[in-house]
N, C-alpha and C. Protein backbone atom coordinates (compact mmCIF):
# COMPACT_ATOMS: atom_id res chain seq x y z
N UNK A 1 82.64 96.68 96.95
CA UNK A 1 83.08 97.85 96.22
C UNK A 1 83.59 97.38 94.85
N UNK A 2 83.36 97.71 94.25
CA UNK A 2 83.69 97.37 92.99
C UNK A 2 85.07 98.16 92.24
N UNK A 3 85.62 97.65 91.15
CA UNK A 3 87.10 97.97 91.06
C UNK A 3 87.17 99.60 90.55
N UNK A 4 86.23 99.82 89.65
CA UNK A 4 86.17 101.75 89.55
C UNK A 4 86.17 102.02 90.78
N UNK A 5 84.87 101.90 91.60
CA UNK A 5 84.74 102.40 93.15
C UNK A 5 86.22 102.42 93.71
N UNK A 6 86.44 101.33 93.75
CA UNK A 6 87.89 101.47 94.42
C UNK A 6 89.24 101.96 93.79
N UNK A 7 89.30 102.69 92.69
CA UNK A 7 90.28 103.04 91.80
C UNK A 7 90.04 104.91 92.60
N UNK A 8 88.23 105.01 92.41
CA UNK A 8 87.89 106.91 92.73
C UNK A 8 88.62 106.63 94.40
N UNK A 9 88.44 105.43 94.90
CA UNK A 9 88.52 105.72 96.69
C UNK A 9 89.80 105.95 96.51
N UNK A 10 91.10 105.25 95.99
CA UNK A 10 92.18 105.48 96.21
C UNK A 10 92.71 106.80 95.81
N UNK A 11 92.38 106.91 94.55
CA UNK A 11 92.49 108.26 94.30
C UNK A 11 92.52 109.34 95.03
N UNK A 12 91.36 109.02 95.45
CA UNK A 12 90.73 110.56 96.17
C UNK A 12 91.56 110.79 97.35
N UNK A 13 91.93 109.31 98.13
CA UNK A 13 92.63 109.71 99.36
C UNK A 13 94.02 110.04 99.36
N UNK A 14 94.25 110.36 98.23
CA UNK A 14 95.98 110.43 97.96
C UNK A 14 96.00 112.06 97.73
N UNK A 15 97.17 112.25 97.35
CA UNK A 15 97.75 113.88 97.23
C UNK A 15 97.08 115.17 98.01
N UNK A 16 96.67 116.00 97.49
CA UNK A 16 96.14 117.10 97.96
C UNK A 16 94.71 116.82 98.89
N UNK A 17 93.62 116.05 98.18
CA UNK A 17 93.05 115.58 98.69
C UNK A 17 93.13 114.58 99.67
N UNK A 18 94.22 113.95 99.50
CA UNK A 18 93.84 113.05 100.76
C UNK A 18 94.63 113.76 101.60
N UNK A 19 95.28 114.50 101.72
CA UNK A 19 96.22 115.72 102.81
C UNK A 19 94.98 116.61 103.46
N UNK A 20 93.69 116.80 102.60
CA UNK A 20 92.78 116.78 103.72
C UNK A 20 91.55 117.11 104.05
N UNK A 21 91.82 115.18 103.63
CA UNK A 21 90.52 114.34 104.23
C UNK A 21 90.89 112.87 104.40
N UNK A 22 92.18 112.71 104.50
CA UNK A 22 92.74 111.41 104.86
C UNK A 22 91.77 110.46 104.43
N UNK A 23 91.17 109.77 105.15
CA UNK A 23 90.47 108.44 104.25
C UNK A 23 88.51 108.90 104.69
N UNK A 24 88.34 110.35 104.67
CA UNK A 24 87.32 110.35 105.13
C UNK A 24 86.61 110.42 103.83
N UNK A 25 86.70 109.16 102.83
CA UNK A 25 85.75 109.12 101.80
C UNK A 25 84.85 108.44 101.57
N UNK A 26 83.98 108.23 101.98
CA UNK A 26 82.86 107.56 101.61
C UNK A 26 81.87 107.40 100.94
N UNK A 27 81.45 105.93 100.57
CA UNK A 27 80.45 105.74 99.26
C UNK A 27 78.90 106.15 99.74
N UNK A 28 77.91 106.48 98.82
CA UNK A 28 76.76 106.86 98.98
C UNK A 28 75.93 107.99 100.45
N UNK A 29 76.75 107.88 101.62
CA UNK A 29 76.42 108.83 102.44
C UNK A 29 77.64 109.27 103.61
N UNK A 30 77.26 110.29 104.37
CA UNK A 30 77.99 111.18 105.41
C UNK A 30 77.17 110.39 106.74
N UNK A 31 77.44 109.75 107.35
CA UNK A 31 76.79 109.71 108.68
C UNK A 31 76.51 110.98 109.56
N UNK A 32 75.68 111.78 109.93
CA UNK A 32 75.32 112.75 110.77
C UNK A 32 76.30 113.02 111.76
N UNK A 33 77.32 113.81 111.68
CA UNK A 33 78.18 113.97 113.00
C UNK A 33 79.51 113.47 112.62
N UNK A 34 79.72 112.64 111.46
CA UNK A 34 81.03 112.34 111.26
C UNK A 34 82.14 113.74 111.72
N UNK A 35 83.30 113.26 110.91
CA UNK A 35 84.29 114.40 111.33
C UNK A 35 84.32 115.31 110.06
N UNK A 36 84.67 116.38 109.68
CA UNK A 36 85.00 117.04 108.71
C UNK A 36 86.26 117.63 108.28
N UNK A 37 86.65 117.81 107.22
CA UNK A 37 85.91 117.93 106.17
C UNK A 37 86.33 116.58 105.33
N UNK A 38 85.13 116.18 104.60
CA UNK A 38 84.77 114.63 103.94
C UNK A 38 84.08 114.88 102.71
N UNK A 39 84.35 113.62 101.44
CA UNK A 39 83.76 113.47 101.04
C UNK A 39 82.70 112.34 100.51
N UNK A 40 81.96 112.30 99.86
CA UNK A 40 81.01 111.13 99.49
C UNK A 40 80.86 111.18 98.23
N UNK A 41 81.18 109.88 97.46
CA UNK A 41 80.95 109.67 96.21
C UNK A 41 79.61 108.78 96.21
N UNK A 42 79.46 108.98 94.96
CA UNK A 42 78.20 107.75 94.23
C UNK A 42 78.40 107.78 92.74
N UNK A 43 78.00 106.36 92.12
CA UNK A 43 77.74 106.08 90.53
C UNK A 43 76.26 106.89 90.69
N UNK A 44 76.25 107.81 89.50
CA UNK A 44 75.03 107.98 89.10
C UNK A 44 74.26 107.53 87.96
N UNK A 45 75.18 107.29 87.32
CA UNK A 45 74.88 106.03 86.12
C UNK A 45 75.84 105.00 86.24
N UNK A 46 75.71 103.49 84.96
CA UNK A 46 76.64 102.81 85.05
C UNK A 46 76.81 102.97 83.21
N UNK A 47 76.73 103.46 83.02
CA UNK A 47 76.86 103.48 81.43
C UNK A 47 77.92 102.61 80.67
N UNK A 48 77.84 101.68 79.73
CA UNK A 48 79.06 101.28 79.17
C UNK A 48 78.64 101.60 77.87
N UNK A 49 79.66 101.14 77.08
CA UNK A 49 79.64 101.24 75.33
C UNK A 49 79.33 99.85 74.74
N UNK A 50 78.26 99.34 74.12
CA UNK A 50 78.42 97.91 73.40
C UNK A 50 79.03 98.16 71.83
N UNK A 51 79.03 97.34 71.54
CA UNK A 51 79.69 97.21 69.99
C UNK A 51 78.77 96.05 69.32
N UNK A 52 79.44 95.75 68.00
CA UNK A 52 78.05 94.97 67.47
C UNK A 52 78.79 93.30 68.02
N UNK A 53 79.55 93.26 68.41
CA UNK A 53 80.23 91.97 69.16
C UNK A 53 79.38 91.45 70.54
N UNK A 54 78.81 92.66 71.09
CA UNK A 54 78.43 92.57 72.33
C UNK A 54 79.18 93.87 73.08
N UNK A 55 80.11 93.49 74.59
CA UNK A 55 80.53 94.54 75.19
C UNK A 55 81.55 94.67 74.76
N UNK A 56 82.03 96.20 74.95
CA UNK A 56 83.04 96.26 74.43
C UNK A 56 84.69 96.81 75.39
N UNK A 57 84.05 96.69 76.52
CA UNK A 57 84.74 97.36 77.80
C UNK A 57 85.35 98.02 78.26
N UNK A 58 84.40 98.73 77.08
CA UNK A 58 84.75 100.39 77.63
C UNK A 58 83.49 100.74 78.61
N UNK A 59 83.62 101.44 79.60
CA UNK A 59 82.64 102.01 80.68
C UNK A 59 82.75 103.42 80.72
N UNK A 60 81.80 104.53 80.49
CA UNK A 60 81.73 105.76 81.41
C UNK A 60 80.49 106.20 82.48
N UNK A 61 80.96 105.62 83.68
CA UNK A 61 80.03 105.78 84.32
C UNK A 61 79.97 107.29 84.93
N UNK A 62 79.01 108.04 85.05
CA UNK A 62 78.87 109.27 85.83
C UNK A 62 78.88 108.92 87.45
N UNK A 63 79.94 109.98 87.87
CA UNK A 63 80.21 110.11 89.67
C UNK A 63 79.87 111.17 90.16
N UNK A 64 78.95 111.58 91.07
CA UNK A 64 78.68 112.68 91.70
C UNK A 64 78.91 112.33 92.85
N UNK A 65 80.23 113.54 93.29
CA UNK A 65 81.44 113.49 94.44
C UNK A 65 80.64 114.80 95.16
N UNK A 66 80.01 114.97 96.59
CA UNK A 66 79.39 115.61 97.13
C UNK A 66 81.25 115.63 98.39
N UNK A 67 81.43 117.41 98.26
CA UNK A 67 82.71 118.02 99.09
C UNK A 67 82.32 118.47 100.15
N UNK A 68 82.13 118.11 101.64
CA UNK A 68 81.61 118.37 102.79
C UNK A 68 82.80 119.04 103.90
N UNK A 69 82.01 120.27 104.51
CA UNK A 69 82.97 121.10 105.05
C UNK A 69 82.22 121.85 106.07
N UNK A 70 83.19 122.29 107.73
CA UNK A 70 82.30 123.27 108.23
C UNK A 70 81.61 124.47 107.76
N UNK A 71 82.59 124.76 106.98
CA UNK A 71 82.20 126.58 106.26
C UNK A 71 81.99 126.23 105.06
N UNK A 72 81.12 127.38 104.28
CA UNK A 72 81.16 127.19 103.04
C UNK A 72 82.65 127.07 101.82
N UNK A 73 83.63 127.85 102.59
CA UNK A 73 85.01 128.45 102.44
C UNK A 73 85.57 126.56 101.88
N UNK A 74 85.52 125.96 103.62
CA UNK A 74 85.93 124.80 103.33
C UNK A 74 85.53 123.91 102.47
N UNK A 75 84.08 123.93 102.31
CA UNK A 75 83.53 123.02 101.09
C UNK A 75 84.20 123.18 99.84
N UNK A 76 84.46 124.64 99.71
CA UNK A 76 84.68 124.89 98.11
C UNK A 76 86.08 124.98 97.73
N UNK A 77 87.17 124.98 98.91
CA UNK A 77 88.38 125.01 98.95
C UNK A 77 88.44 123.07 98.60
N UNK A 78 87.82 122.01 99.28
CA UNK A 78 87.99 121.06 98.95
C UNK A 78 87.55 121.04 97.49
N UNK A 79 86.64 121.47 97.42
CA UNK A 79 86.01 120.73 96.05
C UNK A 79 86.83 121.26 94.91
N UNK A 80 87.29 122.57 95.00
CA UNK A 80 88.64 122.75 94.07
C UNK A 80 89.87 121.91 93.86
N UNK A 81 89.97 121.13 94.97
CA UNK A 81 91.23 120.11 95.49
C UNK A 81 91.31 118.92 94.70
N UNK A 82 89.62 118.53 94.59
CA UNK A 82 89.13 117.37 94.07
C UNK A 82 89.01 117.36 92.50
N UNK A 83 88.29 119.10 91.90
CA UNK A 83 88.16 119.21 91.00
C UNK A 83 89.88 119.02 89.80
N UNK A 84 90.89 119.27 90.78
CA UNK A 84 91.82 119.38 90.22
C UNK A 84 92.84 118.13 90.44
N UNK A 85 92.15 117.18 91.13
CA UNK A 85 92.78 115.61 91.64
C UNK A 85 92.18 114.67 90.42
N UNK A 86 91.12 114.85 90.57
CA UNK A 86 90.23 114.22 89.50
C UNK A 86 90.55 114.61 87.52
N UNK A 87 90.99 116.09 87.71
CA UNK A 87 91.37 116.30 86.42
C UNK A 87 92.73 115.83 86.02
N UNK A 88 93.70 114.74 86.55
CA UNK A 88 94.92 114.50 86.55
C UNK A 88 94.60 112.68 86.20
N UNK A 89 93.98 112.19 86.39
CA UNK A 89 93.54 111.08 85.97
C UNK A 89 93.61 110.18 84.59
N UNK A 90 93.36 111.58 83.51
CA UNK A 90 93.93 110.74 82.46
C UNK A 90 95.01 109.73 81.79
N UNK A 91 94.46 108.43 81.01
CA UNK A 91 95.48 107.55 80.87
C UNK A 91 96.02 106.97 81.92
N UNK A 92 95.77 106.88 82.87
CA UNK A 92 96.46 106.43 84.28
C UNK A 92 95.77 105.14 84.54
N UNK A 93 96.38 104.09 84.87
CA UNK A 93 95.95 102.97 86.43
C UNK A 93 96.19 103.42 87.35
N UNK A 94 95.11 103.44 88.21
CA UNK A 94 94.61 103.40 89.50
C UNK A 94 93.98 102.03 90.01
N UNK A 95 94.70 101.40 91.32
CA UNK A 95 93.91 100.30 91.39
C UNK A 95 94.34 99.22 90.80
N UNK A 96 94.81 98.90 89.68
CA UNK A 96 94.75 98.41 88.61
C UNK A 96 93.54 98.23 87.73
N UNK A 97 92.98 99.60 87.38
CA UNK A 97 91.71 99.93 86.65
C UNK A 97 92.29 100.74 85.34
N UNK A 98 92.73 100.72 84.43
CA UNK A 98 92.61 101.61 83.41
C UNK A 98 92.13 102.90 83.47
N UNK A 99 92.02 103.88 83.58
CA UNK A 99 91.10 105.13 83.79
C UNK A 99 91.81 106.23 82.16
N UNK A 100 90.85 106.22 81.03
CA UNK A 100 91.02 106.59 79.88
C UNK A 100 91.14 108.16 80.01
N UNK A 101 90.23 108.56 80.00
CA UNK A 101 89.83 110.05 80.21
C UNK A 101 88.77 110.25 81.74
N UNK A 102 88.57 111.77 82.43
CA UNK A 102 87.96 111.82 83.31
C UNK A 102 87.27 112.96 82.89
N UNK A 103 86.17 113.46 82.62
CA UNK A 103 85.73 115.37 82.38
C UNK A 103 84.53 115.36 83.21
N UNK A 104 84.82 116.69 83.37
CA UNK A 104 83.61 117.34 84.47
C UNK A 104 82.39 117.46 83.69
N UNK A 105 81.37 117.21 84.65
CA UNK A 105 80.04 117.84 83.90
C UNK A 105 79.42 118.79 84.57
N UNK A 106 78.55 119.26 84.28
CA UNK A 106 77.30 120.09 84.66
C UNK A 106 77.85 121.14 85.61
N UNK A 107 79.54 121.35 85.82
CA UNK A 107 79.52 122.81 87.07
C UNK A 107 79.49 121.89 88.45
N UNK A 108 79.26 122.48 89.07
CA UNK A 108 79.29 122.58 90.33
C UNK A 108 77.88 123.05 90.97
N UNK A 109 77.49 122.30 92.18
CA UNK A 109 76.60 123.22 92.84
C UNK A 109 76.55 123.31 94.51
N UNK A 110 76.04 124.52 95.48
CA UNK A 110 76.51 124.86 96.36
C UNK A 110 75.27 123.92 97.52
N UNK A 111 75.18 123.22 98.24
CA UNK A 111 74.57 122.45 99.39
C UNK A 111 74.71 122.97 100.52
N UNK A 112 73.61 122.84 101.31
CA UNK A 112 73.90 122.68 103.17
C UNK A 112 72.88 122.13 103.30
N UNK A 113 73.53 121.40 105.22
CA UNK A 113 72.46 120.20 105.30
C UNK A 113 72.39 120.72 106.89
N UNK A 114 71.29 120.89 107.28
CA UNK A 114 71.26 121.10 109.18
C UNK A 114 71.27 119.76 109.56
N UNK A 115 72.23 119.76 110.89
CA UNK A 115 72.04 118.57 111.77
C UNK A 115 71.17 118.39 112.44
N UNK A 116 70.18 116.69 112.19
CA UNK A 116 69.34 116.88 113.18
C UNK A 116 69.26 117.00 114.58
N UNK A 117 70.76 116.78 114.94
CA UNK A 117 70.33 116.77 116.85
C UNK A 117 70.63 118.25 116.86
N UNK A 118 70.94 119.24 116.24
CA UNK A 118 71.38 120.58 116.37
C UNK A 118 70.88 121.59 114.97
N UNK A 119 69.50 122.05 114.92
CA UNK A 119 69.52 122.85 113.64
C UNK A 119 70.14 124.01 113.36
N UNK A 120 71.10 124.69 114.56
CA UNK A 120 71.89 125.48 113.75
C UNK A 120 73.15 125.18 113.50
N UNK A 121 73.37 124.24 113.84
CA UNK A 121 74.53 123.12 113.66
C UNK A 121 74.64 122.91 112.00
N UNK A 122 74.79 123.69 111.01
CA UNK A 122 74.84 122.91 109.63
C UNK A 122 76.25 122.97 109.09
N UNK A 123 76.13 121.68 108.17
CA UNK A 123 77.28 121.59 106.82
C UNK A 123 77.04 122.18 105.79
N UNK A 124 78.24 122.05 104.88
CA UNK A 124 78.09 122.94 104.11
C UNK A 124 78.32 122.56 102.61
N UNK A 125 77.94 121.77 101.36
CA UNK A 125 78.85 121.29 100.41
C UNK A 125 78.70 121.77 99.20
N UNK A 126 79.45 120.99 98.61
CA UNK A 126 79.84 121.64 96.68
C UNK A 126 79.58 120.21 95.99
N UNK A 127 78.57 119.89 95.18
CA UNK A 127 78.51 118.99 94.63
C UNK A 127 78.99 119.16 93.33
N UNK A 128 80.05 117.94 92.85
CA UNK A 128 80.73 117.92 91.43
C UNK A 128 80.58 116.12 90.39
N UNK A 129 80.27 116.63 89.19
CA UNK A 129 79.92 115.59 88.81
C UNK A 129 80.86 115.33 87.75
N UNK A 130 81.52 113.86 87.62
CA UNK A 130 82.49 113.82 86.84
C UNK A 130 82.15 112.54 85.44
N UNK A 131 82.64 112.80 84.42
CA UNK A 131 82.37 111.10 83.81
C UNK A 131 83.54 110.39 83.71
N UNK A 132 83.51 109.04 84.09
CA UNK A 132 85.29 108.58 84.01
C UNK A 132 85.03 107.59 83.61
N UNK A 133 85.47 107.60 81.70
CA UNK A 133 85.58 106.61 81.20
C UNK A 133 87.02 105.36 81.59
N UNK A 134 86.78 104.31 81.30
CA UNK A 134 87.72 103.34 82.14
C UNK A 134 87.67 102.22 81.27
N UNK A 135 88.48 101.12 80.95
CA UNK A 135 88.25 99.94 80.74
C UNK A 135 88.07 98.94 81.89
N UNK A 136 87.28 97.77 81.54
CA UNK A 136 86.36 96.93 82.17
C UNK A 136 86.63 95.27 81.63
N UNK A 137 86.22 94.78 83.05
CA UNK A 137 86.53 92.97 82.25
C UNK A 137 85.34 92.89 81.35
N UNK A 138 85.62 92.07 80.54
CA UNK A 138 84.27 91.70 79.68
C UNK A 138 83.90 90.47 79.63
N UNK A 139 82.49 89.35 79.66
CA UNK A 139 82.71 87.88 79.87
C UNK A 139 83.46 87.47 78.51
N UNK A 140 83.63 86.30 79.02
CA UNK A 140 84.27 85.17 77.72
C UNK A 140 83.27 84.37 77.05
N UNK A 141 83.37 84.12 76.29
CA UNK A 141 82.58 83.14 75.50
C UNK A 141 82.13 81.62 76.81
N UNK A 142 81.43 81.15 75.99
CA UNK A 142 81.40 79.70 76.69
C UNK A 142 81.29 78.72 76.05
């Protein structure tokens, strides 16, 4: 996991959000059947900033945080939780990561997924995409 990754995990499992979804956050997928309600992050980019030096270590990588819930109710009650955990971020260490600014992009959008051992068995989610610029180590000379 890398130190952003682990700056969004801590984050996320703290305050409102982590009151509930305790540590049910996980990177890149939901295992089928887990418990609910959870979420799943991923980098969708890794974007940094160079300068004419080389790097300059600054990073904004894009996160799309997928809010998983029995009801639709619950999906979107979390993802408000998150939307408003995530907007508190500015200027802050987390981790010991720098985290500069955080802003939402693109809205929100509404998901469901049927279970395969049960197709009327489905989840329900709110996908939110955030950019969180951060500072970053940069190499040293040699």
């Amino acid at each position: 996991m890398s130190l952003i990754d682990r700056a969004i995990f801590t984050h996320l499992t703290g305050g409102a959000v982590g009151a509930i979804v305790g540590d049910r956050v996980h990177p890149q997928m939901r295992r089928s059947g887990d418990p609910l309600p959870a979420i799943v992050y991923e980098r969708a980019s890794g974007a940094r900033v160079q300068s004419a030096n080389g790097q300059s270590g600054l990073a904004h990588p894009l996160y799309d945080l997928t809010c998983w819930g029995r009801t639709p109710d619950e999906a979107k009650q979390l993802a408000e939780a998150v939307r408003l955990r995530m907007s508190d971020l500015d200027r802050t260490t987390v981790a010991g990561v720098f985290i500069d600014r955080v802003r939402m992009e693109d809205g929100d959008a509404d998901l469901i997924e049927a279970q395969p051992q049960n197709e009327n068995n489905r989840v329900f989610g709110v996908s939110l995409s955030f950019r969180v610029w951060h500072r970053e180590a940069t190499p040293t000379g040699a």
